[in-house]
Structure formats: C-alpha cells, structure tokens
PDB file of N, CA and C in Angstrom:
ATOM      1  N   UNK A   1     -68.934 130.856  20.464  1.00  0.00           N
ATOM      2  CA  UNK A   1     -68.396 129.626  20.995  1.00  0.00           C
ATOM      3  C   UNK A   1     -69.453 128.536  20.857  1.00  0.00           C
ATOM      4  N   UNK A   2     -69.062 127.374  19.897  1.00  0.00           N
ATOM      5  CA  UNK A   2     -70.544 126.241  20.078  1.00  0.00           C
ATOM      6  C   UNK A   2     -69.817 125.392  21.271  1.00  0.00           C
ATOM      7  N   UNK A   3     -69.586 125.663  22.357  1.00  0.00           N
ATOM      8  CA  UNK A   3     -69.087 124.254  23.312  1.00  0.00           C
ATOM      9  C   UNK A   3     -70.169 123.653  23.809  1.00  0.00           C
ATOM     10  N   UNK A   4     -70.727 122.535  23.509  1.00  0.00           N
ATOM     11  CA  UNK A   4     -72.004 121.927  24.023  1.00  0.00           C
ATOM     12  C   UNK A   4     -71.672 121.301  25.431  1.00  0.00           C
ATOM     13  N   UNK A   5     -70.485 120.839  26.328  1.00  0.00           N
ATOM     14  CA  UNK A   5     -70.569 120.922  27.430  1.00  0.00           C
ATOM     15  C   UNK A   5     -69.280 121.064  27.561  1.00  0.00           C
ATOM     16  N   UNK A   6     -68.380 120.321  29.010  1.00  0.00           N
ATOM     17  CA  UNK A   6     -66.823 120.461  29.421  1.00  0.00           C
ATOM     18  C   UNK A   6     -66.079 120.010  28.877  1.00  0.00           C
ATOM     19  N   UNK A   7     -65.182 120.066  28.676  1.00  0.00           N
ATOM     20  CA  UNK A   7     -64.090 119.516  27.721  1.00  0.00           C
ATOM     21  C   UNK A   7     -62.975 119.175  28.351  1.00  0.00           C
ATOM     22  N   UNK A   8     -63.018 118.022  28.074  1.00  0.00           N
ATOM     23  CA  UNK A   8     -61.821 117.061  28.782  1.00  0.00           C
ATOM     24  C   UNK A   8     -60.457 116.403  27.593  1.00  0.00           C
ATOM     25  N   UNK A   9     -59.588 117.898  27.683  1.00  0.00           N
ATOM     26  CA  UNK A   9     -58.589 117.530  26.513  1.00  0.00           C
ATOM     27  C   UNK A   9     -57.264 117.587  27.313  1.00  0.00           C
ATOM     28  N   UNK A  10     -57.819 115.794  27.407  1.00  0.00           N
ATOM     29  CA  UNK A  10     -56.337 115.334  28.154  1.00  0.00           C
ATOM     30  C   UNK A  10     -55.190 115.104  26.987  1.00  0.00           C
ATOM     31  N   UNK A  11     -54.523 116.303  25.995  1.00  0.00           N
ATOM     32  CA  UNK A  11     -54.071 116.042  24.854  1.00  0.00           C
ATOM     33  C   UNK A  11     -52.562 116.919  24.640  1.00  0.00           C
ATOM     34  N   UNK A  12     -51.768 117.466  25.361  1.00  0.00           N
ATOM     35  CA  UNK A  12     -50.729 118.437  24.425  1.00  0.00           C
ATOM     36  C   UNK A  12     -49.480 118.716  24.778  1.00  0.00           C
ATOM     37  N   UNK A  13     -48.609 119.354  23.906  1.00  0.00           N
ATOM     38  CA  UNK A  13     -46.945 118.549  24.408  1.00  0.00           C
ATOM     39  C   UNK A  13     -46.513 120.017  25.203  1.00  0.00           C
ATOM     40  N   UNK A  14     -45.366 119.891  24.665  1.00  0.00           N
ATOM     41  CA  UNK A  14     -44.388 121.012  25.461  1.00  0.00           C
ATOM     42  C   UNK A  14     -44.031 122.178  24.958  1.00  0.00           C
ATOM     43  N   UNK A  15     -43.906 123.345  25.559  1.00  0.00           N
ATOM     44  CA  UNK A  15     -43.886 124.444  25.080  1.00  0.00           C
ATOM     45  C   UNK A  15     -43.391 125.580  25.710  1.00  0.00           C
ATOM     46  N   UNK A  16     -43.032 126.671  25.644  1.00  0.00           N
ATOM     47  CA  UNK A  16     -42.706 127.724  26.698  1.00  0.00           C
ATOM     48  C   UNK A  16     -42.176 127.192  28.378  1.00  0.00           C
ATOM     49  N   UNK A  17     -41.424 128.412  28.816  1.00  0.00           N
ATOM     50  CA  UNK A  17     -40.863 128.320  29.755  1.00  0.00           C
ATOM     51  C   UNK A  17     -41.729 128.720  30.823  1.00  0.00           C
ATOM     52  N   UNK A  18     -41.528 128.510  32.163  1.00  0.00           N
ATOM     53  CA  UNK A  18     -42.576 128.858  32.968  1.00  0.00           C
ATOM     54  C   UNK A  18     -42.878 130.536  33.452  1.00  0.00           C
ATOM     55  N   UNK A  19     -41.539 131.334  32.790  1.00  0.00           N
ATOM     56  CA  UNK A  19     -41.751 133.093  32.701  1.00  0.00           C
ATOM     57  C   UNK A  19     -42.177 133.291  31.567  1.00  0.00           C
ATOM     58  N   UNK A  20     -42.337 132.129  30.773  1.00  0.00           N
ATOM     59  CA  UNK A  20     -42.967 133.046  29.179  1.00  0.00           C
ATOM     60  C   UNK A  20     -44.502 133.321  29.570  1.00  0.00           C
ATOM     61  N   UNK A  21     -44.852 134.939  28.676  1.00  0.00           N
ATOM     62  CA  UNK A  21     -45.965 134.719  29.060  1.00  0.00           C
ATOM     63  C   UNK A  21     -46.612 134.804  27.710  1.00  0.00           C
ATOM     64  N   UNK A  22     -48.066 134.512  28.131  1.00  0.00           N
ATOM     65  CA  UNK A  22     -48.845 134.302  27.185  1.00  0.00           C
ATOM     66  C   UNK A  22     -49.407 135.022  26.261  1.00  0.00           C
ATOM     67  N   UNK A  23     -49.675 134.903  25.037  1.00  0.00           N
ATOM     68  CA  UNK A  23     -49.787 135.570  23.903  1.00  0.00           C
ATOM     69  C   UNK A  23     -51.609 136.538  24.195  1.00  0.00           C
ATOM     70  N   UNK A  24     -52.059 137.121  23.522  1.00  0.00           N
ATOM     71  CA  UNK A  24     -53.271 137.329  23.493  1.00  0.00           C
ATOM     72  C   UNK A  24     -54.315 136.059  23.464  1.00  0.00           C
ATOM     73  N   UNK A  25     -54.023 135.624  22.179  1.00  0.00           N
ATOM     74  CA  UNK A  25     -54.893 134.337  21.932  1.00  0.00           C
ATOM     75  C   UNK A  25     -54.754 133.085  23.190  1.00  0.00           C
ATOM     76  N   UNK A  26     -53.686 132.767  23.659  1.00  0.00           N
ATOM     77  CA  UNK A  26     -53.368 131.778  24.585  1.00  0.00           C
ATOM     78  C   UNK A  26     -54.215 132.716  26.106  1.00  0.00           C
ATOM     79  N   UNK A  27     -54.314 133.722  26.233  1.00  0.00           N
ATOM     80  CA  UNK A  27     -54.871 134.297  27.195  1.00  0.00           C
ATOM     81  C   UNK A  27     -56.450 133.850  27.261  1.00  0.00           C
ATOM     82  N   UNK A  28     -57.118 134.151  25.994  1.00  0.00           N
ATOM     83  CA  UNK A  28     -58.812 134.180  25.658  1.00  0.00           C
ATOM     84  C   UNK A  28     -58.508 132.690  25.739  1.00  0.00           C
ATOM     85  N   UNK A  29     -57.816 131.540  25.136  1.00  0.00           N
ATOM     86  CA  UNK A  29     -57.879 130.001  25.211  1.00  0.00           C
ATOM     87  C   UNK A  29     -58.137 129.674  26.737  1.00  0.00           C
ATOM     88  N   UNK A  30     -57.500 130.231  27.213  1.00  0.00           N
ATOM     89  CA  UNK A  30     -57.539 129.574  28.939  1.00  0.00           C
ATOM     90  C   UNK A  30     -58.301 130.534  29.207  1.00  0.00           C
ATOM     91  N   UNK A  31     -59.082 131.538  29.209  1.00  0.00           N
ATOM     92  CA  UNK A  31     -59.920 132.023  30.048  1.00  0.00           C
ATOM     93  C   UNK A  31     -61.059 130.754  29.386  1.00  0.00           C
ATOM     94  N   UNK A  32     -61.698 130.877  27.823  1.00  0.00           N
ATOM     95  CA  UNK A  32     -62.392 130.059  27.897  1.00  0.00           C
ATOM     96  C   UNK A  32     -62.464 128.560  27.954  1.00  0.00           C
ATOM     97  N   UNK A  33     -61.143 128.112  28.312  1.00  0.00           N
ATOM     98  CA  UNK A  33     -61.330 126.784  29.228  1.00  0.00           C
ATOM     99  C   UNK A  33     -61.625 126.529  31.134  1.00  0.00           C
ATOM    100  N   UNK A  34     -61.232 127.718  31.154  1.00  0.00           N
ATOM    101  CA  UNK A  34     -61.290 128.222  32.879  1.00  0.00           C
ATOM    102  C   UNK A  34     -62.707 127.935  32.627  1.00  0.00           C
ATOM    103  N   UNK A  35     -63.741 128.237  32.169  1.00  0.00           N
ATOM    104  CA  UNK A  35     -65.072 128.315  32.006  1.00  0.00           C
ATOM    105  C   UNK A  35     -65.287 127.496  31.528  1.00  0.00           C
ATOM    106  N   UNK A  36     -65.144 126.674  30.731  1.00  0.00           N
ATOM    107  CA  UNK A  36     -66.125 125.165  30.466  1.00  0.00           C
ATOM    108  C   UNK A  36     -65.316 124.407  30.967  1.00  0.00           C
ATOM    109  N   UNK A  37     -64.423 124.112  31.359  1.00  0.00           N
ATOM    110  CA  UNK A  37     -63.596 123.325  31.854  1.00  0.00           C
ATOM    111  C   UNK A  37     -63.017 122.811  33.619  1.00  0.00           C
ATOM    112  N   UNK A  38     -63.146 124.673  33.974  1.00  0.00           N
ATOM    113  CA  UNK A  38     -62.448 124.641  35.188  1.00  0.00           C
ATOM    114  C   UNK A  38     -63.078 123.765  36.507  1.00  0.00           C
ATOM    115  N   UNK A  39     -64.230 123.798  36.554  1.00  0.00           N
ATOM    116  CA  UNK A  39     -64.751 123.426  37.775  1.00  0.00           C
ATOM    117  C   UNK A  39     -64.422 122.011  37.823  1.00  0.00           C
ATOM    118  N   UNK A  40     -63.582 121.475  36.808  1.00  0.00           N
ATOM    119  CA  UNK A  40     -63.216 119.854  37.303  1.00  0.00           C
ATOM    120  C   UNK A  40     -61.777 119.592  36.813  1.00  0.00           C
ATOM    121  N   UNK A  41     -61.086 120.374  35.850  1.00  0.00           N
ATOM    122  CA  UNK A  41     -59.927 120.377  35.384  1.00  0.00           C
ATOM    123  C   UNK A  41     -59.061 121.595  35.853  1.00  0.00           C
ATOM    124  N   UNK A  42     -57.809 120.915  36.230  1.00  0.00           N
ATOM    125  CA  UNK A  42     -56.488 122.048  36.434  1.00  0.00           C
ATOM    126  C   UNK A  42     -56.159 122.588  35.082  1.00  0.00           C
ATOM    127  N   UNK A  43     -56.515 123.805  34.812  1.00  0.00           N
ATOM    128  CA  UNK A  43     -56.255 124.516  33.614  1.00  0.00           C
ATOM    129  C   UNK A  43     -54.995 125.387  33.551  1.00  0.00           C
ATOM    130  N   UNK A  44     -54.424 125.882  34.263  1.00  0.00           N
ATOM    131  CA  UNK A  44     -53.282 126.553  34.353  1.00  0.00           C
ATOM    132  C   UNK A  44     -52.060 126.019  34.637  1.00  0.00           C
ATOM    133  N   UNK A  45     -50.745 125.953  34.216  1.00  0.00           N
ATOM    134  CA  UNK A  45     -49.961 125.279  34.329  1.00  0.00           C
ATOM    135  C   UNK A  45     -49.168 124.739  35.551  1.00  0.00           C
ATOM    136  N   UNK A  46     -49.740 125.024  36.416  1.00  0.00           N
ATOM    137  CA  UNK A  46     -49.279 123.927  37.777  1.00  0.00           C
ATOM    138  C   UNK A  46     -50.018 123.984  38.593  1.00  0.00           C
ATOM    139  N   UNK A  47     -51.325 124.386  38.213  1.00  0.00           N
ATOM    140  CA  UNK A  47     -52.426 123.764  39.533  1.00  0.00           C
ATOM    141  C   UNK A  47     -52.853 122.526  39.590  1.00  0.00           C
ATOM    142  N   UNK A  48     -54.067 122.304  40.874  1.00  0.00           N
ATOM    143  CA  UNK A  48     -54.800 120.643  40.691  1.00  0.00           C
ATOM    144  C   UNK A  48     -55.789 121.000  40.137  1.00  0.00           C
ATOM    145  N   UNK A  49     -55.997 119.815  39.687  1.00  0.00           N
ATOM    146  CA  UNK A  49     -57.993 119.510  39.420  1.00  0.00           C
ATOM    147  C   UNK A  49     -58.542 119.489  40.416  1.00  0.00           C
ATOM    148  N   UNK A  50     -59.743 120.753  40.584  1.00  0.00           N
ATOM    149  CA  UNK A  50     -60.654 120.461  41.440  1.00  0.00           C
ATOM    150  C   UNK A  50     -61.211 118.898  41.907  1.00  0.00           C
ATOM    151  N   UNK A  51     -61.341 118.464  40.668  1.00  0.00           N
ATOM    152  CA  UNK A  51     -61.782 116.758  40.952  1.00  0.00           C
ATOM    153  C   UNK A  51     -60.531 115.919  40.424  1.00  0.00           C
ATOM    154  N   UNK A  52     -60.444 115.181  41.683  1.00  0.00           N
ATOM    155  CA  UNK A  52     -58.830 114.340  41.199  1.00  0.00           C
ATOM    156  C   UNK A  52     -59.091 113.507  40.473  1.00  0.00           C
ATOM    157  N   UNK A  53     -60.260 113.109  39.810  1.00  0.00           N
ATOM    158  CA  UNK A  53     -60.534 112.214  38.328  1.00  0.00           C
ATOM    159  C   UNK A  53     -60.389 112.599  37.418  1.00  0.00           C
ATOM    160  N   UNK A  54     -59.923 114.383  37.687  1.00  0.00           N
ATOM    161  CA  UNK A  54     -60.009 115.326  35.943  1.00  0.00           C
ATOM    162  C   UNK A  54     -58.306 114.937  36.104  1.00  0.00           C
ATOM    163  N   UNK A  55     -57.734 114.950  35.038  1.00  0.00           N
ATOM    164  CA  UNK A  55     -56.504 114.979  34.892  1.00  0.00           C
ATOM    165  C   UNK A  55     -56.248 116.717  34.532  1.00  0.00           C
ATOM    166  N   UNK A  56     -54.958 117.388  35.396  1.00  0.00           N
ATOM    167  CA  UNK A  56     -54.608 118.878  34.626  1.00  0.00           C
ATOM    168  C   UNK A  56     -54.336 118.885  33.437  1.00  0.00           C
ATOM    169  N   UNK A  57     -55.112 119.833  32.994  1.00  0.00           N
ATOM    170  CA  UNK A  57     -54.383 120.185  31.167  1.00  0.00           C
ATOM    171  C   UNK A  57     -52.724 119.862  31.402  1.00  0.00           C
ATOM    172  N   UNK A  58     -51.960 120.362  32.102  1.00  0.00           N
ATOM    173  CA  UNK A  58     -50.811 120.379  32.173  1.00  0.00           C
ATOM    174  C   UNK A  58     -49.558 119.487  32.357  1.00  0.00           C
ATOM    175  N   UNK A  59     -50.445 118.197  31.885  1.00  0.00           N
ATOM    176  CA  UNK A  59     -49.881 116.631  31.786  1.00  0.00           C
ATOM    177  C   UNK A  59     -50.691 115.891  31.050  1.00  0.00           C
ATOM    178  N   UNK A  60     -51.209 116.811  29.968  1.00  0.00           N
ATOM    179  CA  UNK A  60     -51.535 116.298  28.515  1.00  0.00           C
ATOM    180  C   UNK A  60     -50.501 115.333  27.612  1.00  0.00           C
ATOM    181  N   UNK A  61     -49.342 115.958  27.804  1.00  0.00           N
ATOM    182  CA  UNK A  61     -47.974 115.845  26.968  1.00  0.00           C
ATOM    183  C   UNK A  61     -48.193 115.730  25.925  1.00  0.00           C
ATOM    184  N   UNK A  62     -47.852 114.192  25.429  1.00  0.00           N
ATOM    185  CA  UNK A  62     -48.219 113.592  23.508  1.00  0.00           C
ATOM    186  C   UNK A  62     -49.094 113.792  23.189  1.00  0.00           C
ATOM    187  N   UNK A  63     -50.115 113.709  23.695  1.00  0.00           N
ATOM    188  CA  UNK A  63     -51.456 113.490  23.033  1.00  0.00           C
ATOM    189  C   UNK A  63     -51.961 114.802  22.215  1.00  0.00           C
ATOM    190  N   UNK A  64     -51.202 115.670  22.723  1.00  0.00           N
ATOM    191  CA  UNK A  64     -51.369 117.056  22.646  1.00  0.00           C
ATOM    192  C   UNK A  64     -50.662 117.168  20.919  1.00  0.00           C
ATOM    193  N   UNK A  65     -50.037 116.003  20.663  1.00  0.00           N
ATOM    194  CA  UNK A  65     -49.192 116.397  19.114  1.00  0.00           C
ATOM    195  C   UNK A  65     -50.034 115.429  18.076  1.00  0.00           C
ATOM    196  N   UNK A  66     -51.297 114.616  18.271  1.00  0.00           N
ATOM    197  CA  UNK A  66     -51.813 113.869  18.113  1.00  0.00           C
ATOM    198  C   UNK A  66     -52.549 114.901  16.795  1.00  0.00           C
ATOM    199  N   UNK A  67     -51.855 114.758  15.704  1.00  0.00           N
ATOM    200  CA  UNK A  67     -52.321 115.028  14.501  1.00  0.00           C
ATOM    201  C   UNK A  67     -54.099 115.631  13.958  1.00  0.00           C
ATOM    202  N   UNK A  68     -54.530 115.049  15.224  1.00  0.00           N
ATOM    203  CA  UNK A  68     -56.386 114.866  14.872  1.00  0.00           C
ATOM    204  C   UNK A  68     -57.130 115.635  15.901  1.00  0.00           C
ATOM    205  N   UNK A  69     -56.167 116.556  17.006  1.00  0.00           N
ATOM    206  CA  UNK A  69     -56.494 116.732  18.025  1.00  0.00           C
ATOM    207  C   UNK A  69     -57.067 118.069  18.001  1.00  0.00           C
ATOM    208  N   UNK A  70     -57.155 119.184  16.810  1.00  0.00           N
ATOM    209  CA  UNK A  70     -57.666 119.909  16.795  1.00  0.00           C
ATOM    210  C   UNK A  70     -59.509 119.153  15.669  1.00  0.00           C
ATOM    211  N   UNK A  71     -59.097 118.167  15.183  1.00  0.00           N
ATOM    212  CA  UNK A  71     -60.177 117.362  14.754  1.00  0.00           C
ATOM    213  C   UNK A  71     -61.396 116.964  15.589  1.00  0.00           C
ATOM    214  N   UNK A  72     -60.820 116.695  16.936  1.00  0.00           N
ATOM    215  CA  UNK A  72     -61.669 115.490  17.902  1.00  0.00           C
ATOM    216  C   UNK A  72     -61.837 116.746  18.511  1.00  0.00           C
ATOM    217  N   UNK A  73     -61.621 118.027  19.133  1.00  0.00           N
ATOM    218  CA  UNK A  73     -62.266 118.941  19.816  1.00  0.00           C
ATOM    219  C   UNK A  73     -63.216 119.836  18.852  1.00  0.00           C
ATOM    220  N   UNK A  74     -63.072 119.678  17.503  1.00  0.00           N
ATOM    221  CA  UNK A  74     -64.195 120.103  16.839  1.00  0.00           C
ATOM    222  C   UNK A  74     -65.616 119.346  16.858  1.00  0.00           C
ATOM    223  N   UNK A  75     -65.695 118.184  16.522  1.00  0.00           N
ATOM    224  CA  UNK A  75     -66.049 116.902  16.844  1.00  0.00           C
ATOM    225  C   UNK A  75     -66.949 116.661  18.252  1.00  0.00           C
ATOM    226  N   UNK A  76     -66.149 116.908  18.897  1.00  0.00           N
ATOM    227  CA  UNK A  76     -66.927 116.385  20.620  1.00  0.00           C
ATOM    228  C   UNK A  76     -65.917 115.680  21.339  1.00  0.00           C
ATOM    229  N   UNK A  77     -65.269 115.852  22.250  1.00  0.00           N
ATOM    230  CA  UNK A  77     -64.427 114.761  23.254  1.00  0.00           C
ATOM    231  C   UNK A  77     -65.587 113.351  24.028  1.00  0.00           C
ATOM    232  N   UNK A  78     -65.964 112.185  23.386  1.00  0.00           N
ATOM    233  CA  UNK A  78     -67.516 112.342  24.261  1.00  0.00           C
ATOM    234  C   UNK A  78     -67.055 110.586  24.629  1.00  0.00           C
ATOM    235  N   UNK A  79     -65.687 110.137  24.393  1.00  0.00           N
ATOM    236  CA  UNK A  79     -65.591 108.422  24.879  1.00  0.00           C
ATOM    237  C   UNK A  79     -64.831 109.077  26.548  1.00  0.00           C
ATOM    238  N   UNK A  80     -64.406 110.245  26.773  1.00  0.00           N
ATOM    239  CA  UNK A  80     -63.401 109.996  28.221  1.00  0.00           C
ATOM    240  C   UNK A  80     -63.946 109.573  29.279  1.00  0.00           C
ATOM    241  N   UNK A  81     -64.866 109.886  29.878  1.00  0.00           N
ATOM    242  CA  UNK A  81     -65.856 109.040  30.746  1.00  0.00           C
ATOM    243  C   UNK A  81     -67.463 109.451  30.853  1.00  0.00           C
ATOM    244  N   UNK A  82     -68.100 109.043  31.599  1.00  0.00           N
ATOM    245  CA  UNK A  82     -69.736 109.286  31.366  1.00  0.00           C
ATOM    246  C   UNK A  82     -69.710 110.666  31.992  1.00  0.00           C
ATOM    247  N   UNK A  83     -69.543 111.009  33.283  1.00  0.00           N
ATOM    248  CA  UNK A  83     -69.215 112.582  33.643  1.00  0.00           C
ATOM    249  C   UNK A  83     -68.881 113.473  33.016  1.00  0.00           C
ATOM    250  N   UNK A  84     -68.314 113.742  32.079  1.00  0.00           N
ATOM    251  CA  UNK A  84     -67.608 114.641  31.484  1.00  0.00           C
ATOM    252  C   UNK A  84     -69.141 115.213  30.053  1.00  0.00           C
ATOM    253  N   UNK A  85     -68.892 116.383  29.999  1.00  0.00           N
ATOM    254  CA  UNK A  85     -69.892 116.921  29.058  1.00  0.00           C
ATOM    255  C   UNK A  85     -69.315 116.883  27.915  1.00  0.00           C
ATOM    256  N   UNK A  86     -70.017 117.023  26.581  1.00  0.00           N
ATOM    257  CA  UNK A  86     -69.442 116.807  25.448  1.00  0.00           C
ATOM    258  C   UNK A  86     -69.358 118.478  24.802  1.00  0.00           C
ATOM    259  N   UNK A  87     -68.395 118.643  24.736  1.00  0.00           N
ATOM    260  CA  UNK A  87     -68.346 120.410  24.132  1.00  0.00           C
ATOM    261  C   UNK A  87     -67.908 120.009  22.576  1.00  0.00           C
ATOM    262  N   UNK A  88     -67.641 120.763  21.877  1.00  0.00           N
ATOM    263  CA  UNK A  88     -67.319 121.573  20.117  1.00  0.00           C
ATOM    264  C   UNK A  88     -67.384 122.480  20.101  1.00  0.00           C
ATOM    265  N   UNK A  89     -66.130 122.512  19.461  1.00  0.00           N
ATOM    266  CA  UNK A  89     -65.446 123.833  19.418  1.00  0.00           C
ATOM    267  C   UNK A  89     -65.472 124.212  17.930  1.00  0.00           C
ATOM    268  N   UNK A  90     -65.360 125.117  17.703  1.00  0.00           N
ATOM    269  CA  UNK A  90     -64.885 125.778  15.857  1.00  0.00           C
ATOM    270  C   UNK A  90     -63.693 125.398  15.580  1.00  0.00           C
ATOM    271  N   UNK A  91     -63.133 125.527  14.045  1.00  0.00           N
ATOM    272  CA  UNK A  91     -61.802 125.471  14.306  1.00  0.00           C
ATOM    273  C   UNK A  91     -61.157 126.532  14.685  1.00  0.00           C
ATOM    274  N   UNK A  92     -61.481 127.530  14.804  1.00  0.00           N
ATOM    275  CA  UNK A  92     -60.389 128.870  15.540  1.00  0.00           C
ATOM    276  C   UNK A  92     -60.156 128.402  17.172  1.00  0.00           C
ATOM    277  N   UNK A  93     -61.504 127.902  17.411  1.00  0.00           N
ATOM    278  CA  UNK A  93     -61.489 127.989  19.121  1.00  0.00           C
ATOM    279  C   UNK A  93     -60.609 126.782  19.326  1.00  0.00           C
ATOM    280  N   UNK A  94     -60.915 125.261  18.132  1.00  0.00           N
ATOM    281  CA  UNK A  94     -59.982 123.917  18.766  1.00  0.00           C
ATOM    282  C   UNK A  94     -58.689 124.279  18.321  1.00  0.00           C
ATOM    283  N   UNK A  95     -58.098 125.019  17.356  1.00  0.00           N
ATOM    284  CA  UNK A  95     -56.408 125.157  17.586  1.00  0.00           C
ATOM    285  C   UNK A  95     -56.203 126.408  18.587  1.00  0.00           C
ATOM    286  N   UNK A  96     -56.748 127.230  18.576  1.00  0.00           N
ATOM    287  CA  UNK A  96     -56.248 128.277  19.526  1.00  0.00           C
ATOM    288  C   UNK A  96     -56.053 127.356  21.255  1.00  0.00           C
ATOM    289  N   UNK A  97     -56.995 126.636  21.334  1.00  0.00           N
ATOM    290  CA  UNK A  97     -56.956 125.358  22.908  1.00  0.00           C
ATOM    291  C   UNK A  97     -55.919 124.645  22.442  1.00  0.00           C
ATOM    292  N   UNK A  98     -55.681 124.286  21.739  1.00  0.00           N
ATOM    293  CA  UNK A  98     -54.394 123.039  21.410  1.00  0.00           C
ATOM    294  C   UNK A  98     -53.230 124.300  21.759  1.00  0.00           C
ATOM    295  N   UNK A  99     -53.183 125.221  21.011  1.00  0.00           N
ATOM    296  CA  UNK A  99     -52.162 126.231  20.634  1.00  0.00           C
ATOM    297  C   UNK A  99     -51.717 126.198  22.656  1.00  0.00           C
ATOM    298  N   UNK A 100     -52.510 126.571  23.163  1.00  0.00           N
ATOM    299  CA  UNK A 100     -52.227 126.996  24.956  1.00  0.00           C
ATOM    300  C   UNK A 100     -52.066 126.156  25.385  1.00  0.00           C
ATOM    301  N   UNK A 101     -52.583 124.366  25.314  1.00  0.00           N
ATOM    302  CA  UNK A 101     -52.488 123.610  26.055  1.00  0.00           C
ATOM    303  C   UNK A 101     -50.864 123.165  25.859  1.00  0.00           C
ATOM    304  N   UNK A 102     -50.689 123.492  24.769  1.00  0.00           N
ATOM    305  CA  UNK A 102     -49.244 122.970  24.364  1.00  0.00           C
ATOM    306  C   UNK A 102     -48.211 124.045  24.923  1.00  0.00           C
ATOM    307  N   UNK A 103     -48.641 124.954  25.266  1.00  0.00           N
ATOM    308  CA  UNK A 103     -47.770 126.433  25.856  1.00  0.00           C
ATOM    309  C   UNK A 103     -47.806 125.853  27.324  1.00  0.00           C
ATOM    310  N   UNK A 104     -48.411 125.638  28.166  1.00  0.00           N
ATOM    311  CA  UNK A 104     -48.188 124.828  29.574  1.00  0.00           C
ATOM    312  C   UNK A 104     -47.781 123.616  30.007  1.00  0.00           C
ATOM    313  N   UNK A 105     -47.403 122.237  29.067  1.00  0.00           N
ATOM    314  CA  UNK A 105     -47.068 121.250  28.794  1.00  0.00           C
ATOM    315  C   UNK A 105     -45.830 121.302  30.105  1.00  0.00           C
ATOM    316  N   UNK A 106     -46.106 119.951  30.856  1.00  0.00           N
ATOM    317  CA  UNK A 106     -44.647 120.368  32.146  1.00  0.00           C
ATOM    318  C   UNK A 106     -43.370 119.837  31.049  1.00  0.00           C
ATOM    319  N   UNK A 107     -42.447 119.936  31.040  1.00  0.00           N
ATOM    320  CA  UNK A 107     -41.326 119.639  30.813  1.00  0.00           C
ATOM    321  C   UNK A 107     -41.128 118.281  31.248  1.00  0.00           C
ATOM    322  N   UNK A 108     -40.395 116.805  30.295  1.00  0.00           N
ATOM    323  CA  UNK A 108     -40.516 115.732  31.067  1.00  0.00           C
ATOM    324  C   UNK A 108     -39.149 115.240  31.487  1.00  0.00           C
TER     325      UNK A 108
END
C-alpha cells in the first residue's frame, strides 16, 4: 500500500442494495479505508464521521463517476482542506476504493 496519509474521497455514485453484500475485494477496500481513513471519515454505508467536517464516503454520489477519480487517488487527494493527509494509492488499490465507494453510494 503507498498511502502517504488519509484520504478524503469525497467521490462515488450508486450501487448495490443495502443486503447486498460485499465482494472480497470491496471487503479489503473498506477495511483499508477503515484504516487510513476512519478516524475522521464515515466509511461504511450509513454511519457518521467521527469529525463532522469529514463528509461519509456514503454521500460521495457523482463525483464518484468522475472519469479521473481513480487518477486523482493515485496522484494524492491534497486541495480538500489543510487537515486532511495526502495518501496514493496504486492503481489496484485506487479502483478497487472507487469500486466500494460506489457499492455504498445512498440511493437519491
């Protein structure tokens, strides 16, 4: 995993029902966002953010279909605010995170 810090991917649409469950890969995606992520972001599909400035993965929506979005988590997430750590990901690790974030997406 190169994640150089937290990752704040306020980015992904809609997907699965709330009994579907999760694939292998969507399992290892959210465990390793639970871990660089969790202590300030709602990572699972209907919890809060520990910190109510993190937005939940789980009202990403569009941004989440944003063509470049497995691009910009390879990259670094590093304009969302000064708090937030700058992580990079590989590309296995930034679509497999897009792949889950888009599997919890609320329904609008």
């Amino acid at each position: 995993m190169t994640a150089l810090a937290c990752l704040a991917v306020p980015l992904l649409g809609a997907g699965g029902s709330a009994a579907q469950a999760l694939d292998p890969e969507q399992q290892r995606s959210k465990a390793m966002l639970e871990n660089l992520c969790g202590r300030c972001h709602a990572v699972g599909k209907t919890d809060r953010s520990p910190n109510p400035l993190a937005p939940p993965f789980h009202n990403f929506g569009e941004k989440l279909y944003d063509t470049d979005m497995v691009q910009r988590l390879q990259d670094g997430l590093t304009t969302i605010h000064p708090e937030m750590p700058t992580f990079r990901f590989n590309r296995h690790e930034a679509a497999a995170a897009v792949n889950y974030l888009r599997s919890i997406q609320r329904s609008r």
